[in-house]
PDB file of N, CA and C in Angstrom:
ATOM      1  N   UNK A   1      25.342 -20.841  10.219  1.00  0.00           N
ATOM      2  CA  UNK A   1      24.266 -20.381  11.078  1.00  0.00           C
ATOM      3  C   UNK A   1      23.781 -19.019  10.576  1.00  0.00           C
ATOM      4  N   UNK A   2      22.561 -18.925  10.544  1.00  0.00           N
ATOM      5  CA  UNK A   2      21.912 -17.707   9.714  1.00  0.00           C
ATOM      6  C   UNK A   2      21.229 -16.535  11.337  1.00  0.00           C
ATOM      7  N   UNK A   3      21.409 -15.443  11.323  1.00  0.00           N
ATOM      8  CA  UNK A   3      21.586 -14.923  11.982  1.00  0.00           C
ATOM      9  C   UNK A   3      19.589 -14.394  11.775  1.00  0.00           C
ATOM     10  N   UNK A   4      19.424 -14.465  13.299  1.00  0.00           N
ATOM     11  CA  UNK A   4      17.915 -14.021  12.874  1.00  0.00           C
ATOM     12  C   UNK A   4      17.839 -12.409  12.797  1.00  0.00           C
ATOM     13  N   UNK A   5      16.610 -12.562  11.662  1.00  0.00           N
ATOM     14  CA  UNK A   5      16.225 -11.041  11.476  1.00  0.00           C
ATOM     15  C   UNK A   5      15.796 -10.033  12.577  1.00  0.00           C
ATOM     16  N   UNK A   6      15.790  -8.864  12.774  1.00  0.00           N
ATOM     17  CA  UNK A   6      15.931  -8.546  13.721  1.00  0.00           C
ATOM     18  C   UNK A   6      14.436  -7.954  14.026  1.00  0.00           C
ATOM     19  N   UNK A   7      13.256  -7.496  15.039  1.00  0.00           N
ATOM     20  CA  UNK A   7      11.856  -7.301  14.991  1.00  0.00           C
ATOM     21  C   UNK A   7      11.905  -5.888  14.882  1.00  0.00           C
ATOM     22  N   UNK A   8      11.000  -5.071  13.868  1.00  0.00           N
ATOM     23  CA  UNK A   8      11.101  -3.887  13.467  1.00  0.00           C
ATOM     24  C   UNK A   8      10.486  -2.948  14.847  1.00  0.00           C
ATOM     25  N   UNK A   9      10.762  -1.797  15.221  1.00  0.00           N
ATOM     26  CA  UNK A   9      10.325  -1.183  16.220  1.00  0.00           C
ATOM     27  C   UNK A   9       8.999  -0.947  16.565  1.00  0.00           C
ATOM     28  N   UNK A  10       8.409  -1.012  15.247  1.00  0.00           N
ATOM     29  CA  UNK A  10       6.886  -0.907  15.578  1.00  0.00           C
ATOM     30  C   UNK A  10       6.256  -1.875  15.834  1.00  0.00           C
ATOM     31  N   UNK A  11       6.441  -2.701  16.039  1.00  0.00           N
ATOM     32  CA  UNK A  11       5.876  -4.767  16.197  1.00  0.00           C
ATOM     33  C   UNK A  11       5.821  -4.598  17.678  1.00  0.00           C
ATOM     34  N   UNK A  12       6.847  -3.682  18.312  1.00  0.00           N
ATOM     35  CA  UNK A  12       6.615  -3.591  20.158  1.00  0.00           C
ATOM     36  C   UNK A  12       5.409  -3.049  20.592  1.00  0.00           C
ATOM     37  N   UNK A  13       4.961  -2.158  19.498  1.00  0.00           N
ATOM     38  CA  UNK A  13       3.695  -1.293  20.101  1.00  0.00           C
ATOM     39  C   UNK A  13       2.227  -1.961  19.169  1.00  0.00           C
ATOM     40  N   UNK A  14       2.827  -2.844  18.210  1.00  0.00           N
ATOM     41  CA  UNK A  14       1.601  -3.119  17.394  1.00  0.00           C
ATOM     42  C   UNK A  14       0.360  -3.884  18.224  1.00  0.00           C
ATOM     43  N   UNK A  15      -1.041  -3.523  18.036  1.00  0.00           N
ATOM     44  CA  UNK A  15      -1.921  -4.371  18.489  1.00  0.00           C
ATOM     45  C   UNK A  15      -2.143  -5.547  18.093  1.00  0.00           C
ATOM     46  N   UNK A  16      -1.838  -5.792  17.366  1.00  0.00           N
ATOM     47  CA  UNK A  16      -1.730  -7.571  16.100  1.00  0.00           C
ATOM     48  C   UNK A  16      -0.905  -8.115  17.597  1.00  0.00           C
ATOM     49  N   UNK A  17       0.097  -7.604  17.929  1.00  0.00           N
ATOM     50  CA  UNK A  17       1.459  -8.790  18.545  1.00  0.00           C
ATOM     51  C   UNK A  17       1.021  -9.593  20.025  1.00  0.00           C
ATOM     52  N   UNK A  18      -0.471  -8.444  20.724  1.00  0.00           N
ATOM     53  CA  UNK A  18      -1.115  -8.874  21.494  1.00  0.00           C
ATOM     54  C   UNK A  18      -2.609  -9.655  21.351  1.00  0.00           C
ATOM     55  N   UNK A  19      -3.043  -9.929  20.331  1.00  0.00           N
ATOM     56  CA  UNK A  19      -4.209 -10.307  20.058  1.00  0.00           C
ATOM     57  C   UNK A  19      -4.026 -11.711  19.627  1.00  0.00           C
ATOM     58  N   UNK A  20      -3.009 -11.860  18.788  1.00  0.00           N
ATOM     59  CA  UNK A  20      -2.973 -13.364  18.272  1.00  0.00           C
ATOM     60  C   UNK A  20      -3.553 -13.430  16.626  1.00  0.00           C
ATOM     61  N   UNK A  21      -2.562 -14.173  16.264  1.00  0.00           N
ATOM     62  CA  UNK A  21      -3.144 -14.329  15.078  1.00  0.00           C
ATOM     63  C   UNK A  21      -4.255 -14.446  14.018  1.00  0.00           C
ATOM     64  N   UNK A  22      -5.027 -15.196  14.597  1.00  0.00           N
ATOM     65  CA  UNK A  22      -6.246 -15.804  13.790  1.00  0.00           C
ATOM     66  C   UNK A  22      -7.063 -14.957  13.542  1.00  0.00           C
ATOM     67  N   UNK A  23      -6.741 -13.064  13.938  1.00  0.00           N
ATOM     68  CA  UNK A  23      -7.916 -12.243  13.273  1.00  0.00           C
ATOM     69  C   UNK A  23      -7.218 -11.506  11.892  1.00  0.00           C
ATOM     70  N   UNK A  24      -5.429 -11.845  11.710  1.00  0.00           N
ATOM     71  CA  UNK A  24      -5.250 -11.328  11.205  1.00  0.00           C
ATOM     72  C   UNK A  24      -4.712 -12.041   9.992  1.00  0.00           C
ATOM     73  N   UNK A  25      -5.150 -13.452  10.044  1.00  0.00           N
ATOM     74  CA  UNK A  25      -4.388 -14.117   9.185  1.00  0.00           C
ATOM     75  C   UNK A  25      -5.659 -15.530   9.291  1.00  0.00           C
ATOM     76  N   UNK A  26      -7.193 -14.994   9.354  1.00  0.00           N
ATOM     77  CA  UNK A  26      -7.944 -15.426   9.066  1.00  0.00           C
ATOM     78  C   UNK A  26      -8.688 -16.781   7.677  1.00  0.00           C
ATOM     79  N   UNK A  27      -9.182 -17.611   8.296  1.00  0.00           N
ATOM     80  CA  UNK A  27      -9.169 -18.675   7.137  1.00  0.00           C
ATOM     81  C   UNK A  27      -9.833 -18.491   5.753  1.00  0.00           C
ATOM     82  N   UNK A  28      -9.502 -18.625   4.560  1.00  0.00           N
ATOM     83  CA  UNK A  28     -10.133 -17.647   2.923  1.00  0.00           C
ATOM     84  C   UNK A  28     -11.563 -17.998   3.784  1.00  0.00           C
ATOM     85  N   UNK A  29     -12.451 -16.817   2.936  1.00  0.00           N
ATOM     86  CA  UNK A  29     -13.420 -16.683   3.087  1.00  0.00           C
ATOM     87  C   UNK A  29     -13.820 -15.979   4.298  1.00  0.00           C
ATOM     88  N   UNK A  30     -13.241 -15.874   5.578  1.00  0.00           N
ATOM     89  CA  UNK A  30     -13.461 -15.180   6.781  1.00  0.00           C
ATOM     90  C   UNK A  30     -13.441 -14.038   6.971  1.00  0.00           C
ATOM     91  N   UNK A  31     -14.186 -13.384   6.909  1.00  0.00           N
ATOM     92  CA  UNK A  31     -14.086 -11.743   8.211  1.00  0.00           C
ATOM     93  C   UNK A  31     -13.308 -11.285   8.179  1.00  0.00           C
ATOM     94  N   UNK A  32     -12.347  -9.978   7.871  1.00  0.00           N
ATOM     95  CA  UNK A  32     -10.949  -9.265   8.305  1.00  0.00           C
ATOM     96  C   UNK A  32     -11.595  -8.608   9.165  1.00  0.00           C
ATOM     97  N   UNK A  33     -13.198  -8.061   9.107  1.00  0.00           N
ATOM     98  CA  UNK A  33     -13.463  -6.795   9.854  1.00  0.00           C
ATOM     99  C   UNK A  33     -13.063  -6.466  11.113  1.00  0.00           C
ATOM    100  N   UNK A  34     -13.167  -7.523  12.347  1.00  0.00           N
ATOM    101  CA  UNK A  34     -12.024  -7.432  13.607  1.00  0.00           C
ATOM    102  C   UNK A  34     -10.771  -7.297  13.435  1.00  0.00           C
ATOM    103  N   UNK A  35     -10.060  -7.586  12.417  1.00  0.00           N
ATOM    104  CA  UNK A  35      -8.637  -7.077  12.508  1.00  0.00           C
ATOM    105  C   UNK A  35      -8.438  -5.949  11.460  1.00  0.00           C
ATOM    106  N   UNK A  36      -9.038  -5.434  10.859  1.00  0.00           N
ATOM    107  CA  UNK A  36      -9.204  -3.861  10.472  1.00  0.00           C
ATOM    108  C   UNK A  36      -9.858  -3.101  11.529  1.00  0.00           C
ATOM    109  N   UNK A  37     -10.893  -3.221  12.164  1.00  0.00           N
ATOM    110  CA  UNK A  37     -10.998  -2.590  13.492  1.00  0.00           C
ATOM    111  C   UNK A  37      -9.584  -2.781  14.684  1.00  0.00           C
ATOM    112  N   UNK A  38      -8.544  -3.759  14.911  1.00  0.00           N
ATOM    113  CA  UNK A  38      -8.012  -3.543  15.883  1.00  0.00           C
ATOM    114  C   UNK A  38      -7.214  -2.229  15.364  1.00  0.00           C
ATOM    115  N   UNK A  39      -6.375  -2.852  13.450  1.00  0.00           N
ATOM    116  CA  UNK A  39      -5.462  -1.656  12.677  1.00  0.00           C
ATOM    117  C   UNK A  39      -6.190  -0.701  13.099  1.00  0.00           C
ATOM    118  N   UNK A  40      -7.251   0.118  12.906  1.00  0.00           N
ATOM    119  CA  UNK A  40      -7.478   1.342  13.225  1.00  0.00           C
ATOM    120  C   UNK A  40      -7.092   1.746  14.503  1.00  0.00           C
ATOM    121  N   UNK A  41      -7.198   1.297  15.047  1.00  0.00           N
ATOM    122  CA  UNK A  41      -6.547   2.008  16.448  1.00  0.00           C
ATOM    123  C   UNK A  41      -5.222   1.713  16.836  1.00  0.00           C
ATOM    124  N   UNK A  42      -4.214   0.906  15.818  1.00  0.00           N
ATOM    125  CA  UNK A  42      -3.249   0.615  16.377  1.00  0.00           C
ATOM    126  C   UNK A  42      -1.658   1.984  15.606  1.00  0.00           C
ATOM    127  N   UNK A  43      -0.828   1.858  16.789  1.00  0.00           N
ATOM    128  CA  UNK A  43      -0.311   3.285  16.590  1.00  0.00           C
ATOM    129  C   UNK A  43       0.520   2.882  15.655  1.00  0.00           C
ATOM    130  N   UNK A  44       1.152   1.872  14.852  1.00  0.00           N
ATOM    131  CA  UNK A  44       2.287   1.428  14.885  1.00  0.00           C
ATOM    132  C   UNK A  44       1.481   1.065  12.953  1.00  0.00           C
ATOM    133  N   UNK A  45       0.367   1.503  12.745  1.00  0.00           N
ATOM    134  CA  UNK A  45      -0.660   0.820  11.445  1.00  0.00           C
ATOM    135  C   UNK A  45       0.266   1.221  10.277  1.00  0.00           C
ATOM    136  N   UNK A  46       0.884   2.271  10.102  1.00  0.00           N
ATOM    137  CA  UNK A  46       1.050   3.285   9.097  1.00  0.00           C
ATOM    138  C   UNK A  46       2.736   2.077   8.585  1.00  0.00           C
ATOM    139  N   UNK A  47       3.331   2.173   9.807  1.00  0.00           N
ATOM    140  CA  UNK A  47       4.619   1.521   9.560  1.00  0.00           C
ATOM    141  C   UNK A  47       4.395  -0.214   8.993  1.00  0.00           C
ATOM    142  N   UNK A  48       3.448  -0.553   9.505  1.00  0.00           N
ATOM    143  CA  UNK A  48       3.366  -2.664   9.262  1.00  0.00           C
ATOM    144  C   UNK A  48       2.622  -2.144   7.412  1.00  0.00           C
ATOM    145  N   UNK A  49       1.730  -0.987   7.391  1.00  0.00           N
ATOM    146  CA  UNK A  49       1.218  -0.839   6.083  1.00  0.00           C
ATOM    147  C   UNK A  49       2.420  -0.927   4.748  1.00  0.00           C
ATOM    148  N   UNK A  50       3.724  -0.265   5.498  1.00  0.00           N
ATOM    149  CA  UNK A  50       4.814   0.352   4.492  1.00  0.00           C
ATOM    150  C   UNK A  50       5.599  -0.862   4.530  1.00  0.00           C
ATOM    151  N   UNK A  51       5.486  -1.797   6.177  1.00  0.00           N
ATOM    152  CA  UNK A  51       6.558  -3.143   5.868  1.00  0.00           C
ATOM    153  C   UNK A  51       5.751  -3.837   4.616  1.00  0.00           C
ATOM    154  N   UNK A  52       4.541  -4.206   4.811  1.00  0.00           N
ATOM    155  CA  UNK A  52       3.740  -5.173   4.253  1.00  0.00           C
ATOM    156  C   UNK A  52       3.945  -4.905   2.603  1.00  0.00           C
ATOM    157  N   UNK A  53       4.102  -3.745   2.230  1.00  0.00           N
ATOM    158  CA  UNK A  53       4.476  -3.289   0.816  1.00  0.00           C
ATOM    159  C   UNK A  53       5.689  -3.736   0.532  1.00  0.00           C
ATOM    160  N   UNK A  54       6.508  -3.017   1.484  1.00  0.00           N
ATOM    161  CA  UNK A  54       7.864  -2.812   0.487  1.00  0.00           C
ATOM    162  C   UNK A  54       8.569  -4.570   0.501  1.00  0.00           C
ATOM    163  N   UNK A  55       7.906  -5.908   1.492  1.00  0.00           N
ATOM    164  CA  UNK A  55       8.230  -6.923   1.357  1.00  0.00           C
ATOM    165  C   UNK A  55       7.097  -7.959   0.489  1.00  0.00           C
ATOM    166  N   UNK A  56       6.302  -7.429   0.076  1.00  0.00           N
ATOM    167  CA  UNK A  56       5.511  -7.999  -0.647  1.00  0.00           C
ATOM    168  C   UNK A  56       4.891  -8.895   0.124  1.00  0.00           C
ATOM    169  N   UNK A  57       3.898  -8.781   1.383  1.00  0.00           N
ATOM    170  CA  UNK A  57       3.648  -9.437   2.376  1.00  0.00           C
ATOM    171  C   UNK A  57       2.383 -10.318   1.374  1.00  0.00           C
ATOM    172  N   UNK A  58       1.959 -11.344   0.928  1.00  0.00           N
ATOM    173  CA  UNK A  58       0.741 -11.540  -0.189  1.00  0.00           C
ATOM    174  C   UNK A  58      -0.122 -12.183   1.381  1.00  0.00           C
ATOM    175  N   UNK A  59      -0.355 -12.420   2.330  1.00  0.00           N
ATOM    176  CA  UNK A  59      -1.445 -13.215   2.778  1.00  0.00           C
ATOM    177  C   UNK A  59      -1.801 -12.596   4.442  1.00  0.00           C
ATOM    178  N   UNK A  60      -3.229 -12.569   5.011  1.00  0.00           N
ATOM    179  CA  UNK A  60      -3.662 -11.746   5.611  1.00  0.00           C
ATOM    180  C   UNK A  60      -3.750 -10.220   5.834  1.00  0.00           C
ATOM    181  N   UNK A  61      -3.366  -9.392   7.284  1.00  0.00           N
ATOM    182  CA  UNK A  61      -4.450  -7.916   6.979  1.00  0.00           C
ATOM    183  C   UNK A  61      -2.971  -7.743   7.426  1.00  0.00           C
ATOM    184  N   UNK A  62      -2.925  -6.516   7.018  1.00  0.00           N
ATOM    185  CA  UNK A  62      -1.224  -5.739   7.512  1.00  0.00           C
ATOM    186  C   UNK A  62      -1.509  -3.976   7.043  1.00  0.00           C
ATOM    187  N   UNK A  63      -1.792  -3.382   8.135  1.00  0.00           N
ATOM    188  CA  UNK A  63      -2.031  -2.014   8.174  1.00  0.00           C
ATOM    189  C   UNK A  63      -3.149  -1.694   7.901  1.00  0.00           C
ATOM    190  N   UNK A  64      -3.666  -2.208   8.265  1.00  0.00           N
ATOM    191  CA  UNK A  64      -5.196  -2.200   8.320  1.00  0.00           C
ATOM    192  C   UNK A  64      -5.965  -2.893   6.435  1.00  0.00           C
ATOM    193  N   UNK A  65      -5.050  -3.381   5.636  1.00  0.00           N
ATOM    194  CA  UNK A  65      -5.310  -3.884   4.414  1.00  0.00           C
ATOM    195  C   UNK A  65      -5.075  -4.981   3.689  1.00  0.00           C
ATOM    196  N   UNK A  66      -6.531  -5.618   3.528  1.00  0.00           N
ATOM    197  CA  UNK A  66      -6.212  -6.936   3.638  1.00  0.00           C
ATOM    198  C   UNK A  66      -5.723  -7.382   1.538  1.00  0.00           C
ATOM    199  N   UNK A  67      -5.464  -8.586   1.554  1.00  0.00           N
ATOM    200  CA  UNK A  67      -4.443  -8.986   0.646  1.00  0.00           C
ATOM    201  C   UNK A  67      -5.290  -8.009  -0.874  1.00  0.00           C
ATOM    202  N   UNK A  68      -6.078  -7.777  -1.039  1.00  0.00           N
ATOM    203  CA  UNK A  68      -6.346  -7.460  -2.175  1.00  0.00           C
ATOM    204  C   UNK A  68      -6.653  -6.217  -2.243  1.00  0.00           C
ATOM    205  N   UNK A  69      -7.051  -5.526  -1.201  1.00  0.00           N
ATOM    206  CA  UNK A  69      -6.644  -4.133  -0.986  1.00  0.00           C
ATOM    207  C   UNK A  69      -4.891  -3.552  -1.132  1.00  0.00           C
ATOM    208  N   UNK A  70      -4.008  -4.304  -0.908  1.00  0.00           N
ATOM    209  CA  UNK A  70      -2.932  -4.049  -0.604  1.00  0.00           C
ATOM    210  C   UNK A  70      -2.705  -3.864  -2.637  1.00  0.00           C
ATOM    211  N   UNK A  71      -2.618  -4.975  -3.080  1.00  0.00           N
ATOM    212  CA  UNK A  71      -2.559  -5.476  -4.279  1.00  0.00           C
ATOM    213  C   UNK A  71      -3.371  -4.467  -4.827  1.00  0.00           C
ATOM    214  N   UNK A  72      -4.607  -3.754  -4.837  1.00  0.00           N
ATOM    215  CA  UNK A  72      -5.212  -2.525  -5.919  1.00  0.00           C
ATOM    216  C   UNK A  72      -4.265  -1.241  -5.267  1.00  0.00           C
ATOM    217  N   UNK A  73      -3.734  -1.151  -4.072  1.00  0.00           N
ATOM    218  CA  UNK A  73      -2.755   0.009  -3.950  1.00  0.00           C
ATOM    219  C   UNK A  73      -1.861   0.011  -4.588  1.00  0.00           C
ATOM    220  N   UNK A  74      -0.524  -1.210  -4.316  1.00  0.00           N
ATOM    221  CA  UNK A  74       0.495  -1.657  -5.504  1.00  0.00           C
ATOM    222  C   UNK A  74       0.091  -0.975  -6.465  1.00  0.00           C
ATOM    223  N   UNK A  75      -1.117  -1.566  -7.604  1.00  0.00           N
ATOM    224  CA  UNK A  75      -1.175  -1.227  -8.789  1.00  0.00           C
ATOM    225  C   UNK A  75      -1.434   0.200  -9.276  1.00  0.00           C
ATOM    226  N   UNK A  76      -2.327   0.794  -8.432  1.00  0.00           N
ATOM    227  CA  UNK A  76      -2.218   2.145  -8.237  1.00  0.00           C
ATOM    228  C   UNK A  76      -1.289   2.909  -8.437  1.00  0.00           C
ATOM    229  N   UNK A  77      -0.583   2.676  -7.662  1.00  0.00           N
ATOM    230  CA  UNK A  77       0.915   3.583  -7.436  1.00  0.00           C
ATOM    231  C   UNK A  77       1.440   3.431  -8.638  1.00  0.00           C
ATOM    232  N   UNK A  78       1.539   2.515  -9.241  1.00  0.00           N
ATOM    233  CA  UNK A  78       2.544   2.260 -10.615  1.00  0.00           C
ATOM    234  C   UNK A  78       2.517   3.196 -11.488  1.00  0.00           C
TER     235      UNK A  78
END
Protein backbone atom coordinates (compact mmCIF):
# COMPACT_ATOMS: atom_id res chain seq x y z
CA UNK A 1 0.00 0.00 0.00
CA UNK A 2 1.54 3.29 -1.16
CA UNK A 3 0.99 5.94 1.23
CA UNK A 4 -0.61 9.14 -0.28
CA UNK A 5 1.35 12.23 -0.87
CA UNK A 6 0.69 14.63 1.39
CA UNK A 7 -1.18 18.41 0.00
CA UNK A 8 1.43 21.19 0.15
CA UNK A 9 0.30 24.15 2.49
CA UNK A 10 -0.31 26.48 -0.06
CA UNK A 11 -3.07 24.38 -2.12
CA UNK A 12 -5.35 25.41 1.24
CA UNK A 13 -5.24 29.01 0.31
CA UNK A 14 -4.76 28.57 -3.52
CA UNK A 15 -7.53 30.11 -5.78
CA UNK A 16 -7.15 27.23 -8.53
CA UNK A 17 -8.52 24.64 -5.51
CA UNK A 18 -11.83 26.73 -5.52
CA UNK A 19 -12.53 27.45 -9.08
CA UNK A 20 -12.17 24.09 -10.71
CA UNK A 21 -10.18 22.97 -13.15
CA UNK A 22 -11.02 23.68 -16.65
CA UNK A 23 -9.47 27.33 -16.44
CA UNK A 24 -6.41 25.94 -15.47
CA UNK A 25 -5.87 22.98 -17.36
CA UNK A 26 -7.72 24.30 -20.40
CA UNK A 27 -8.24 22.37 -23.83
CA UNK A 28 -4.75 23.08 -26.49
CA UNK A 29 -5.61 25.96 -28.15
CA UNK A 30 -7.80 27.70 -25.31
CA UNK A 31 -7.47 30.89 -23.32
CA UNK A 32 -5.18 30.70 -20.04
CA UNK A 33 -6.11 34.42 -19.68
CA UNK A 34 -8.86 33.62 -16.79
CA UNK A 35 -6.58 31.50 -15.02
CA UNK A 36 -3.60 33.93 -15.14
CA UNK A 37 -6.01 36.53 -13.97
CA UNK A 38 -7.28 34.27 -11.01
CA UNK A 39 -2.89 33.49 -10.34
CA UNK A 40 -2.59 37.11 -10.00
CA UNK A 41 -4.47 37.53 -7.17
CA UNK A 42 -3.89 34.34 -5.65
CA UNK A 43 -1.67 34.44 -2.35
CA UNK A 44 -0.29 31.10 -2.47
CA UNK A 45 1.05 32.00 -6.74
CA UNK A 46 4.74 32.34 -5.87
CA UNK A 47 4.81 28.79 -4.02
CA UNK A 48 2.53 26.45 -6.93
CA UNK A 49 5.16 28.68 -9.41
CA UNK A 50 8.31 26.97 -7.42
CA UNK A 51 6.14 23.47 -7.03
CA UNK A 52 5.39 23.53 -10.79
CA UNK A 53 9.30 23.89 -11.47
CA UNK A 54 11.04 21.99 -9.19
CA UNK A 55 8.46 18.84 -10.30
CA UNK A 56 8.52 19.49 -13.79
CA UNK A 57 4.74 20.12 -13.90
CA UNK A 58 4.68 20.04 -18.31
CA UNK A 59 0.71 20.70 -18.77
CA UNK A 60 -1.61 23.69 -17.91
CA UNK A 61 -1.10 27.26 -15.88
CA UNK A 62 0.73 26.87 -12.43
CA UNK A 63 1.74 30.26 -10.88
CA UNK A 64 0.38 32.21 -12.99
CA UNK A 65 2.60 30.40 -16.13
CA UNK A 66 1.38 28.60 -18.58
CA UNK A 67 3.38 25.44 -20.11
CA UNK A 68 5.67 27.35 -22.35
CA UNK A 69 6.26 30.21 -20.33
CA UNK A 70 7.35 27.92 -17.59
CA UNK A 71 9.69 26.02 -20.16
CA UNK A 72 11.47 29.67 -21.56
CA UNK A 73 12.06 30.27 -17.60
CA UNK A 74 13.65 26.67 -17.11
CA UNK A 75 15.85 27.54 -19.97
CA UNK A 76 16.69 30.82 -18.80
CA UNK A 77 17.91 29.97 -15.59
CA UNK A 78 20.37 27.42 -16.98
Amino acid sequence: MTAATPTPAWHEDALCAQTGPEFFFPEPGSSVSEAKRICASCPGRAACLDHALRHDERFGVWGGLSEKERLALRRSRR
